[in-house]
Each structure stands twice: as C-alpha cells, then as structure tokens.
Protein backbone atom coordinates (compact mmCIF):
# COMPACT_ATOMS: atom_id res chain seq x y z
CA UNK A 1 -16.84 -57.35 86.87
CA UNK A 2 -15.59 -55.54 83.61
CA UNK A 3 -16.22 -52.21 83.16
CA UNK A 4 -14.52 -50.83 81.26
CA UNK A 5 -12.83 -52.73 77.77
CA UNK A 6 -10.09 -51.34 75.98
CA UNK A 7 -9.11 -51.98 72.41
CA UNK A 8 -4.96 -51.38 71.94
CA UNK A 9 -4.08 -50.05 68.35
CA UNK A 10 -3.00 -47.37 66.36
CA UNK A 11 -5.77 -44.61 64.97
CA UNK A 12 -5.70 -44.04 60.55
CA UNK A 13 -6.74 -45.83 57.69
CA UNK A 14 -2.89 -46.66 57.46
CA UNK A 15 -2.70 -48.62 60.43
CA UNK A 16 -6.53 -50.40 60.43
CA UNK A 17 -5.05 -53.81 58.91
CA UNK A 18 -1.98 -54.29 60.77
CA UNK A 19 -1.11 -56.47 63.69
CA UNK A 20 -0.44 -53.87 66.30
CA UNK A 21 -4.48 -53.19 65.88
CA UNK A 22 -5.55 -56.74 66.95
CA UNK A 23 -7.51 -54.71 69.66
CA UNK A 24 -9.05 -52.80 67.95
CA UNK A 25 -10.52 -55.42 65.86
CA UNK A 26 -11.45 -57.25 68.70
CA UNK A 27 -13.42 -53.89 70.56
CA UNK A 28 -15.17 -53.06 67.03
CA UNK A 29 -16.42 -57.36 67.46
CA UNK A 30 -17.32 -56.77 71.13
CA UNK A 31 -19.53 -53.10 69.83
CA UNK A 32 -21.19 -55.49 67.13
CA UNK A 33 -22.36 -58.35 69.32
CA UNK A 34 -23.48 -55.93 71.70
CA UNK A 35 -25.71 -53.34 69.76
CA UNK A 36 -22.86 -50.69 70.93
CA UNK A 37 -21.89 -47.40 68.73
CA UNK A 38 -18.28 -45.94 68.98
CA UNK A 39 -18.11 -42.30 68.68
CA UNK A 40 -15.13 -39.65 69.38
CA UNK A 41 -14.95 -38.10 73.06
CA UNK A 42 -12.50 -35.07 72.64
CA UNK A 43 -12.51 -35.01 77.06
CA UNK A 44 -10.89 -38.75 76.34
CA UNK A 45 -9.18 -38.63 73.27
CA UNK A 46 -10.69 -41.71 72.17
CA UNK A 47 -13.47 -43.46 70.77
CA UNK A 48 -16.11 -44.34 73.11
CA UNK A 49 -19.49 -46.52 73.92
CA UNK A 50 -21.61 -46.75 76.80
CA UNK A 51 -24.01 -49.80 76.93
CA UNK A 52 -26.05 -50.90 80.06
CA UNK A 53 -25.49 -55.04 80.42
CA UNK A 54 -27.72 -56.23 83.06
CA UNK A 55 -28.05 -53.13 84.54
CA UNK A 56 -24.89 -52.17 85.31
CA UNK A 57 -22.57 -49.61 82.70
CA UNK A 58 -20.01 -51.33 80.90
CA UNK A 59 -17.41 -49.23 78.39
CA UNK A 60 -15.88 -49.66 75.35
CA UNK A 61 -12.66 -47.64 74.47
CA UNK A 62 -10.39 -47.32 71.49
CA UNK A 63 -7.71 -44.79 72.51
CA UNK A 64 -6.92 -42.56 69.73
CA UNK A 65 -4.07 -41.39 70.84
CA UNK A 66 -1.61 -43.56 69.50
CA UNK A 67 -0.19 -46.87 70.80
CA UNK A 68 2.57 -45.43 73.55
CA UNK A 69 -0.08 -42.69 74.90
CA UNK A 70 -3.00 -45.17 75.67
CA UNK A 71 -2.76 -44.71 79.06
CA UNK A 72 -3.79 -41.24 78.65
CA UNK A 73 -7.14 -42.24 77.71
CA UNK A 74 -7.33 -44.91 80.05
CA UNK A 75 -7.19 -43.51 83.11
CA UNK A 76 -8.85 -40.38 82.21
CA UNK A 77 -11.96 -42.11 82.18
CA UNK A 78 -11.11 -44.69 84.46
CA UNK A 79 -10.40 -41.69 86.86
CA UNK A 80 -13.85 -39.90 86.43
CA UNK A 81 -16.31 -42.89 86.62
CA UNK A 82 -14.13 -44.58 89.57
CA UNK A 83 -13.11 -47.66 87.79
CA UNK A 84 -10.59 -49.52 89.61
CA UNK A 85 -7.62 -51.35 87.65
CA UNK A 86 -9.18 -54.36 88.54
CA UNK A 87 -12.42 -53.44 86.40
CA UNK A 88 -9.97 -53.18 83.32
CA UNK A 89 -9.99 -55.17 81.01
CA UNK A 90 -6.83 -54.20 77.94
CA UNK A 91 -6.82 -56.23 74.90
CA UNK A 92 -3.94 -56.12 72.82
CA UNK A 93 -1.90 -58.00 70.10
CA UNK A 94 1.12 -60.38 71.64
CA UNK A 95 4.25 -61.37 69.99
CA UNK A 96 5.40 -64.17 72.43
CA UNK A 97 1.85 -66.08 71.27
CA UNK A 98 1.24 -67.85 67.86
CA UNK A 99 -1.59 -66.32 65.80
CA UNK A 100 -4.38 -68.49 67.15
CA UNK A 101 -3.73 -68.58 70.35
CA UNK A 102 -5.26 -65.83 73.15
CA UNK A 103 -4.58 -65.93 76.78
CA UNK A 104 -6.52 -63.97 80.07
CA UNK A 105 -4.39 -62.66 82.86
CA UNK A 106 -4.33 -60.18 85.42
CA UNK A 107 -1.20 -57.83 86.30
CA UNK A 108 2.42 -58.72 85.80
CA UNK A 109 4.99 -57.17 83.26
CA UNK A 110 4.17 -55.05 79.82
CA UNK A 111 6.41 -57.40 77.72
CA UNK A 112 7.50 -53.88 76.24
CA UNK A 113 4.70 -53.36 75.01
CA UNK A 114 4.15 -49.28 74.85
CA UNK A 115 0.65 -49.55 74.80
CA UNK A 116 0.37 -51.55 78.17
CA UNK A 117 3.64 -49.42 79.70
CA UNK A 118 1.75 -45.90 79.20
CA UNK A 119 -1.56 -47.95 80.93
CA UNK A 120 0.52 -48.82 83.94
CA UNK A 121 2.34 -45.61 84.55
CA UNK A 122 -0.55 -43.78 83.76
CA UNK A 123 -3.00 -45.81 85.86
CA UNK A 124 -0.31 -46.03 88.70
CA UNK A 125 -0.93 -49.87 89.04
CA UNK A 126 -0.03 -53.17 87.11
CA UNK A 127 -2.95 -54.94 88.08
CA UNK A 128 -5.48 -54.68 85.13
CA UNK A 129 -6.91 -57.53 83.29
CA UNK A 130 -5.22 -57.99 79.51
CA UNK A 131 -6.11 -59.90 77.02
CA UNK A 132 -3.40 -61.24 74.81
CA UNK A 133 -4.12 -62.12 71.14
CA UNK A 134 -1.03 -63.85 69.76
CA UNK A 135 0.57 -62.51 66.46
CA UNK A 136 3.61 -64.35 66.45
CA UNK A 137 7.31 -63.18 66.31
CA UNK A 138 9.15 -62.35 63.86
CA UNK A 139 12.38 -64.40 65.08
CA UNK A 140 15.10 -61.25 65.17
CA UNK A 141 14.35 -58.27 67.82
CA UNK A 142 15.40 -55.72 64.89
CA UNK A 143 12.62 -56.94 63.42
CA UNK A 144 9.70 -56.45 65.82
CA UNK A 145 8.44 -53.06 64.98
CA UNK A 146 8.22 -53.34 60.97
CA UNK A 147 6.09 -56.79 62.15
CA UNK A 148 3.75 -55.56 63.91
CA UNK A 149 3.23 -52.42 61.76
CA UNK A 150 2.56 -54.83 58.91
CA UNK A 151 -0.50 -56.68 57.71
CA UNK A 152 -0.60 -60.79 58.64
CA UNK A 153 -0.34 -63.45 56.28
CA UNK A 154 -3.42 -64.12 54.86
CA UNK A 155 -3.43 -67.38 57.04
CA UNK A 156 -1.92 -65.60 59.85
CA UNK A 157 -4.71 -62.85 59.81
CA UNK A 158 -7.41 -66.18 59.45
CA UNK A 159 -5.90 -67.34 62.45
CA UNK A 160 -6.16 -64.15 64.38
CA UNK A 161 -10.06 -63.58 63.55
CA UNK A 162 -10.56 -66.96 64.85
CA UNK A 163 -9.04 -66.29 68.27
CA UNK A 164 -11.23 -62.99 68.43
CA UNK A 165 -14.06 -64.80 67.78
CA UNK A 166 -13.72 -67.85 69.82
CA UNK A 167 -12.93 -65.19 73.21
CA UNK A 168 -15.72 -62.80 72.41
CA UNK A 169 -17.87 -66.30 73.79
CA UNK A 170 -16.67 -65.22 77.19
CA UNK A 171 -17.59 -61.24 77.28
CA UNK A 172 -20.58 -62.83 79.48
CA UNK A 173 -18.61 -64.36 81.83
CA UNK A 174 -16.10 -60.66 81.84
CA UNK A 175 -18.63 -58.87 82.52
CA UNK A 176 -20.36 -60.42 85.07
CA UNK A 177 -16.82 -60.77 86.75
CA UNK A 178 -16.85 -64.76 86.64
CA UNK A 179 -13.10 -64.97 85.25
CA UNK A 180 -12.46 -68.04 86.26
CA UNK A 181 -14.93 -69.33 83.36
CA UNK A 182 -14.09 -66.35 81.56
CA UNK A 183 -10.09 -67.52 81.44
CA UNK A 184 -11.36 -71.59 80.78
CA UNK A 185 -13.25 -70.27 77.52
CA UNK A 186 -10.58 -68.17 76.02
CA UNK A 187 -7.61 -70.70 77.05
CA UNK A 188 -9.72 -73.82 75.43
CA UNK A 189 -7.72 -72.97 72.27
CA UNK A 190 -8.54 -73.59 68.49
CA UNK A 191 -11.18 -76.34 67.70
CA UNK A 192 -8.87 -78.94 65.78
CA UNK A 193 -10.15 -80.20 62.35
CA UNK A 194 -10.90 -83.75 62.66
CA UNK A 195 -9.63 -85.92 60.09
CA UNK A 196 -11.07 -87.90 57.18
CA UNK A 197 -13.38 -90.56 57.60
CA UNK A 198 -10.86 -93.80 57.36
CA UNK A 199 -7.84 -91.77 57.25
CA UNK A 200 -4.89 -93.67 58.81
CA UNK A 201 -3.28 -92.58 62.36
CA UNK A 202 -0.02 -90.07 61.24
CA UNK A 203 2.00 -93.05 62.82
CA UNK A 204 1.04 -95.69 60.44
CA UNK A 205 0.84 -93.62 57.99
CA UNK A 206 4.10 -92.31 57.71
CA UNK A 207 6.01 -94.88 59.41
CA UNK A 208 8.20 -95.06 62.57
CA UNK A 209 10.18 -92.04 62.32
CA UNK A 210 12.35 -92.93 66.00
C-alpha cells in the first residue's frame, strides 16, 4: 500500500500557480476528498496530514523546502515511521507528457527532475512510486526552467486539473496497494467529447487528404 503521498512544488504565493507545483495541487485535491488538514511540521520541514484510511495511517506531504531539497523531507519522515520506498508514492509535474495526460510508475530515472534527484539520493533508492502529471515542453532545453516556473495556458492549466481529477479516482486502489487497477485508472486517459448528433465522419467531411 501507499503510505505516504508526496506533493512536488515550490513553497510562496509566487510559485502557487505555476507548473512546477502540479503536485501540490494534486496533494491539496487528495487532503479535500479525504477530510485531511495540512499543517507545518518544523521536525519535517514540510506541510503535513495524518489520516487513518481503513485503519491503517496514510500521509500527506508537501515539502517546503524547495523543489531540489525535497528529499530532505522525504526521508525524514519516511525514516522515522519506517516507510519503505516502495510505500512512496511522489507526484510531480512532467515535461516529456502533454497537459492531459498522467502516467503511474515505479523506479527508474529522475528525467532531471531536482525534485525526484534529491528523493533518490536522499532516500538511497530509486524505487518509489511517481506520479507524472504532464505539462508539456517547451520545445528548446534553454527554455525549460522559465516554463515550468510559469503559469499554463488557460487551456493548458484546464487540461492539467482534468488529469488531477480523473487520477484522484484511483487513491482507493493506492492505498490499498492494488496498483495494478490503480495504474489502469490513471492511464485510461481523457474522456473524448463525442461529436454532434449527425455530424459527418472527419473523412467525408473533409475529403481524402492521401
């Protein structure tokens, strides 16, 4: 199971909106639907909730040390309540996906991402759940950092609520450890729009366009 979820972002009112705080926004979703109240820890640097789910303790964590020192948080209280890497779960913005688009996985690289690099060295071990809520790219490396220190497009920031929403369906399943169903929920995508009643097929419509 889960115990302990951690929201990747930057702490001040100057950084709430921006894409590099996609976890955040996601962790202060997870509080709401379950009845959870952050509050500071000094011991962890961070922002903090305790609820009981079925008996058992699951966590909620904002780090508030900013983005490269989220380890330090992490494994502070990952050290004292004996949570093991694999009762992680990091959720954090992602450049290589399209706003919309969130994906569950378990170890493997940090994408150089500084939040996820101080986790791993901090933590000692790669193999923490993460999920990835895509913010797009901005097309040029030079560019990355101003990106994700800026807001989203209004469409691009619609996009990104969505995802948050549609993957908060599975906290059940992440909790309970089932992440198998857990990864089928949050890898189902975006719900497509159907189209108008008597609309014709894109083909016909526009002609063959071989």
């Amino acid at each position: 199971m889960i115990r302990l979820f951690v929201g990747l972002g930057n702490p001040g009112p100057e950084y709430e909106a921006t894409r590099h705080n996609a976890g955040f926004w996601w962790l202060d979703a997870l509080a709401a639907k379950l009845g959870a109240r952050l509050a500071a820890e000094r011991s962890y640097h961070a922002h903090v909730a305790r609820v009981n789910v079925n008996g058992a303790a699951v966590w909620l964590m904002q780090p508030m040390t900013f983005m490269n020192r989220s380890g330090l948080s992490v494994a502070a209280l990952a050290r004292f309540y004996k949570i093991a890497p694999q009762e992680i779960l990091v959720v954090h913005d992602e450049l290589d996906l399209p706003p919309g688009q969130a994906r569950l996985k378990c170890g493997g690289g940090n994408g150089g991402h500084n939040g996820l690099k101080d986790i791993q060295a901090q933590l000692g071990s790669a193999d923490f759940w993460r999920l990835r809520l895509g913010i797009g790219h901005p097309g040029v490396k030079a560019e990355v950092v101003d990106y994700v220190l800026r807001k989203p497009a209004p469409d691009q920031r619609e996009a990104l609520l969505a995802s948050i929403e549609r993957t908060l369906a599975a906290s059940a399943e992440l909790i309970a450890g089932d992440m198998d169903r857990a990864t089928m929920k949050i890898h189902a995508g975006p719900v497509r729009p159907k189209p108008p009643r008597g609309a014709a097929p894109a083909a016909a419509a526009d002609g063959d366009r071989r």
